[in-house]
Protein backbone atom coordinates (compact mmCIF):
# COMPACT_ATOMS: atom_id res chain seq x y z
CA UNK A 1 76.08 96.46 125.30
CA UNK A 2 78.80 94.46 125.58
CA UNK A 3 77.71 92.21 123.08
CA UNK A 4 77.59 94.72 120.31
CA UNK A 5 80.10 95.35 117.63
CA UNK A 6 82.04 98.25 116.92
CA UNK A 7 82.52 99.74 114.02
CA UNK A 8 85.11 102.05 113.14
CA UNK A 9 84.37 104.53 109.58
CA UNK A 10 87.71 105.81 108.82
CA UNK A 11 88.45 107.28 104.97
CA UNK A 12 90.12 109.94 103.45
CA UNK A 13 88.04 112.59 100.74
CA UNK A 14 89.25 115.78 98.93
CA UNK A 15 85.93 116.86 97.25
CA UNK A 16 83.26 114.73 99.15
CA UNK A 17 82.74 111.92 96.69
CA UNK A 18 84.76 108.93 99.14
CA UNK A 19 83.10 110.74 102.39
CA UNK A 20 79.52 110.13 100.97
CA UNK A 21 80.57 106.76 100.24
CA UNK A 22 81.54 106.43 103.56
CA UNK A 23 78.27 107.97 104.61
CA UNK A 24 76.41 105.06 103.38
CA UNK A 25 78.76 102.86 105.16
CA UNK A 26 78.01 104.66 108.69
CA UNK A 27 74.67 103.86 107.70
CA UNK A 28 74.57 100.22 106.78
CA UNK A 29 76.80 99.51 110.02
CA UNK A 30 74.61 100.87 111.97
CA UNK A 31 71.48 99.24 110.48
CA UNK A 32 73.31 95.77 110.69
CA UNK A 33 73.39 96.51 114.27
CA UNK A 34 77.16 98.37 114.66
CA UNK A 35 78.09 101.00 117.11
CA UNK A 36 79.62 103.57 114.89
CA UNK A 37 82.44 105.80 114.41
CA UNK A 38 83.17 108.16 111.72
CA UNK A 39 86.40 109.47 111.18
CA UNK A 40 88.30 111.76 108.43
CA UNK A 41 92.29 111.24 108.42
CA UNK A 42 94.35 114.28 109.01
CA UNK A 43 94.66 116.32 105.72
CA UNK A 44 98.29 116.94 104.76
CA UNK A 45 98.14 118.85 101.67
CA UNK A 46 99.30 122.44 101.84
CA UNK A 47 96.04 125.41 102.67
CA UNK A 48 97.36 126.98 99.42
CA UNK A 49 96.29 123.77 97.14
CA UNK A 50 92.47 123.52 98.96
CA UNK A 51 91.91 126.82 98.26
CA UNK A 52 92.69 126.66 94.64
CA UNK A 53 90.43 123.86 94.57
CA UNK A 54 86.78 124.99 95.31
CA UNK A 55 85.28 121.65 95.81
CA UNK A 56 87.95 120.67 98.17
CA UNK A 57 87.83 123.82 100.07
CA UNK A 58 83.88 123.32 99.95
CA UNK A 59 84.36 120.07 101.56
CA UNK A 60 86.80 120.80 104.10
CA UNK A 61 84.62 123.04 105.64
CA UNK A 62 81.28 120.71 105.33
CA UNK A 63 83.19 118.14 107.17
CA UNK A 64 85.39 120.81 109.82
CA UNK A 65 83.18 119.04 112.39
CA UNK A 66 84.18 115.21 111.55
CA UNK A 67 87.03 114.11 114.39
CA UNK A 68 90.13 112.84 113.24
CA UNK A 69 90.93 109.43 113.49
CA UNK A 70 93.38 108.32 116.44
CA UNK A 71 95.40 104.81 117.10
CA UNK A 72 92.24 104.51 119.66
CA UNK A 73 89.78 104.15 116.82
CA UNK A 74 91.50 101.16 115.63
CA UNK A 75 91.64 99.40 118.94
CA UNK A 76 88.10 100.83 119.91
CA UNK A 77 86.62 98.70 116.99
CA UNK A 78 86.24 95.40 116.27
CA UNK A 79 85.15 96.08 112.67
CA UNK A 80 87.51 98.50 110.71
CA UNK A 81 86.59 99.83 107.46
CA UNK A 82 88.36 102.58 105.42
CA UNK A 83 88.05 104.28 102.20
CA UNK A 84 90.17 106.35 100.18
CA UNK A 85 89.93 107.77 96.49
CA UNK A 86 92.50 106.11 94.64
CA UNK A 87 96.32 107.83 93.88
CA UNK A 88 97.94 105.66 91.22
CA UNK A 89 96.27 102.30 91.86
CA UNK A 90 96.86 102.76 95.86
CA UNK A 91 95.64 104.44 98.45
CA UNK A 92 95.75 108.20 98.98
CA UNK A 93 99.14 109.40 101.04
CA UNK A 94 96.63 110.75 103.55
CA UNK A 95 95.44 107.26 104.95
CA UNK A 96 98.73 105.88 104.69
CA UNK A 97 100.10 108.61 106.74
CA UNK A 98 97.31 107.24 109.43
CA UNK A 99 98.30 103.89 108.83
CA UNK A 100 101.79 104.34 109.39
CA UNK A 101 101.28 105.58 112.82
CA UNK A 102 99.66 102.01 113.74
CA UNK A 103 102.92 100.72 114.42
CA UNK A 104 102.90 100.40 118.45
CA UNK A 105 99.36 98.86 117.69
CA UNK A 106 100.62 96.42 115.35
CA UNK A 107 103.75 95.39 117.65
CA UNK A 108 101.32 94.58 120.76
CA UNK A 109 99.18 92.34 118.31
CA UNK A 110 96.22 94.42 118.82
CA UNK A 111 95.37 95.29 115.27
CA UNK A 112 94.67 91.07 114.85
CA UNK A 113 91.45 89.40 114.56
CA UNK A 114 89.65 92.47 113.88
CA UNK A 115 87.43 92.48 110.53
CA UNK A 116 88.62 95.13 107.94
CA UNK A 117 87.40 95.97 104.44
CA UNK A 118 87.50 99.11 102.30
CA UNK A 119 85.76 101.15 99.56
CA UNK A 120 87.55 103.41 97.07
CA UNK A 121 86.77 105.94 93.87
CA UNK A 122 88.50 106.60 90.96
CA UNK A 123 88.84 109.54 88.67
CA UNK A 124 88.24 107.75 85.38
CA UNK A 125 86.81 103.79 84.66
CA UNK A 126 88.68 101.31 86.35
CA UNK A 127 90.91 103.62 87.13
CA UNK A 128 93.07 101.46 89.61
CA UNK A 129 89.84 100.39 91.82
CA UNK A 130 91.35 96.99 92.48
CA UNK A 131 94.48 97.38 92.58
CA UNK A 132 94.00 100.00 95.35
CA UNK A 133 91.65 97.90 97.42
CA UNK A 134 94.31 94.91 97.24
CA UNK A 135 96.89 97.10 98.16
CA UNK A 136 94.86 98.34 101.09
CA UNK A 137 94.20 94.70 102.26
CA UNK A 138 97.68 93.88 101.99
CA UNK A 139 97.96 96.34 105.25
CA UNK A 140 95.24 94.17 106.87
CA UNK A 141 97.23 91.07 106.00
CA UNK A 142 99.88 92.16 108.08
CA UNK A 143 98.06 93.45 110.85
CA UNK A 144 96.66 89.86 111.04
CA UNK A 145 93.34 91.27 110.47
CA UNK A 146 89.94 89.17 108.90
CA UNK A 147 89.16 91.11 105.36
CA UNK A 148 85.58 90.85 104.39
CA UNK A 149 84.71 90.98 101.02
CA UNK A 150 81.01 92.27 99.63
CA UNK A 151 81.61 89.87 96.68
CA UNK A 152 78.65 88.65 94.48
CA UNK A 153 76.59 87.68 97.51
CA UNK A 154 74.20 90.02 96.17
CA UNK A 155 72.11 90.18 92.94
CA UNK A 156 73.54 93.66 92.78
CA UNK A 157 77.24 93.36 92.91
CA UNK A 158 76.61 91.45 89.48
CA UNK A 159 76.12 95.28 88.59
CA UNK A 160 78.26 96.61 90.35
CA UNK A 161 80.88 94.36 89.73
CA UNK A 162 83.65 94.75 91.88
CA UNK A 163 84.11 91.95 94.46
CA UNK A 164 86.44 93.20 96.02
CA UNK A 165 84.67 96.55 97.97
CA UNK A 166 82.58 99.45 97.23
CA UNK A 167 84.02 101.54 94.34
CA UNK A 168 82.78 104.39 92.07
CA UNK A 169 84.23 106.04 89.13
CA UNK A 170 83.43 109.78 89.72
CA UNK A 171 84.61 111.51 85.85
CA UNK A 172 87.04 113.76 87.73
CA UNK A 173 84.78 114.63 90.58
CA UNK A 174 81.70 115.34 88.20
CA UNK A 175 79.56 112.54 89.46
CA UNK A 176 78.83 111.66 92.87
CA UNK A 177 78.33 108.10 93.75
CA UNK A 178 75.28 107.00 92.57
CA UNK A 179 72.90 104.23 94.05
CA UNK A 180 74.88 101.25 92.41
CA UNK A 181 77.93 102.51 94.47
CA UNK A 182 76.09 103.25 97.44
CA UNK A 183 74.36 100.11 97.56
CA UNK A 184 77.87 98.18 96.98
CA UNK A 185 79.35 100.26 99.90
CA UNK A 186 76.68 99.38 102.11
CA UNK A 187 76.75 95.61 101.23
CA UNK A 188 80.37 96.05 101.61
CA UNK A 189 79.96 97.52 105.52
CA UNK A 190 76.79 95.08 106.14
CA UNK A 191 79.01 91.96 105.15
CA UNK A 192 81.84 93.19 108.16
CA UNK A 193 79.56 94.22 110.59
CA UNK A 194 77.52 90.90 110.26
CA UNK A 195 81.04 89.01 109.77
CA UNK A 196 82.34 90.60 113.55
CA UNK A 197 79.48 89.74 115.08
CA UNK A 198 79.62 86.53 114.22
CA UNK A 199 83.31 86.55 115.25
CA UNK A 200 82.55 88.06 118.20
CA UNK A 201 80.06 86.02 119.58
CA UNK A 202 82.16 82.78 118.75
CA UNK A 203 85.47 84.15 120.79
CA UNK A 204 82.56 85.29 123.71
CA UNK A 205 81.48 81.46 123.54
């Protein structure tokens, strides 16, 4: 339909814990009425450090079947949303690798008026969760892009408590994201899809 929004899952996970995060977001798009993508980023790090790794060699084979994202994704959808574990308070060099290939997008204006949010995970508490979310949206900003925020308009983000996306602290990988997480990443992907249809419908009108 012609009417429906598109959503675009794009995120970046070395062990799993920000790809089931981004599960739930598939999810929640999809039951806020999205057509959905899914879509890893290209891995750069060398063969010889995900093998000594067995959780990230365990995950890059559970997810050898998830396509790459392409500069098409990002046109494709109306409704972006990416996620990425955090590396020093920003995101992981992975996504930004993607991101820096957006540049003939960008210069043709066709990365603007799309909605874009993000989820992240940290190793430890806090842990750089908002810092890497701002520093995410800061990409949106240029791109001239709506970001969508889950923040508290939800009895549970006051557990939660990050307004500014879906986060988790994992312990090092130990945990996997639990329902408060879950349920702040799917708010977080509900909120977009909800806020491009709206936008969509009001351009269509």
């Amino acid at each position: 339909m012609d009417g429906q929004v598109k959503a675009a899952v794009i995120y970046y996970s070395a062990t799993g814990i920000t790809y089931q995060m981004a599960q739930a977001a598939v999810e929640a798009a999809g039951d806020a009425g999205a057509e959905v993508r899914l879509r890893k980023v290209r891995e750069l790090a060398p063969d010889e450090a995900i093998r000594s790794n067995s959780g990230w060699q365990a995950h890059r084979l559970e997810t050898q079947d998830v396509e790459e994202a392409q500069p098409d994704d990002l046109s494709w959808a109306d409704v972006v949303i990416m996620g990425s574990p955090t590396r020093y308070g920003m995101i992981a060099a992975q996504l930004k690798q993607f991101i820096d290939t957006t540049g003939p997008l960008w210069a043709q204006g066709a990365l603007a008026n799309k909605v874009y949010t993000g989820f992240t995970s940290t190793a430890t508490l806090h842990g750089g969760q908002e810092a890497t979310l701002l520093s995410l949206y800061t990409v949106f900003y240029h791109w001239g892009g709506i970001v969508v925020t889950p923040g508290y308009t939800d009895p549970s983000q006051f557990v939660a408590g990050n307004p500014y996306g879906g986060s988790h602290t994992s312990n090092n990988g130990e945990n996997p994201p639990d329902h408060v997480a879950l349920a702040a990443t799917a708010l977080t992907a509900k909120r977009a899809v909800q806020m491009g249809a709206a936008l969509k419908k009001g351009l269509a009108g």
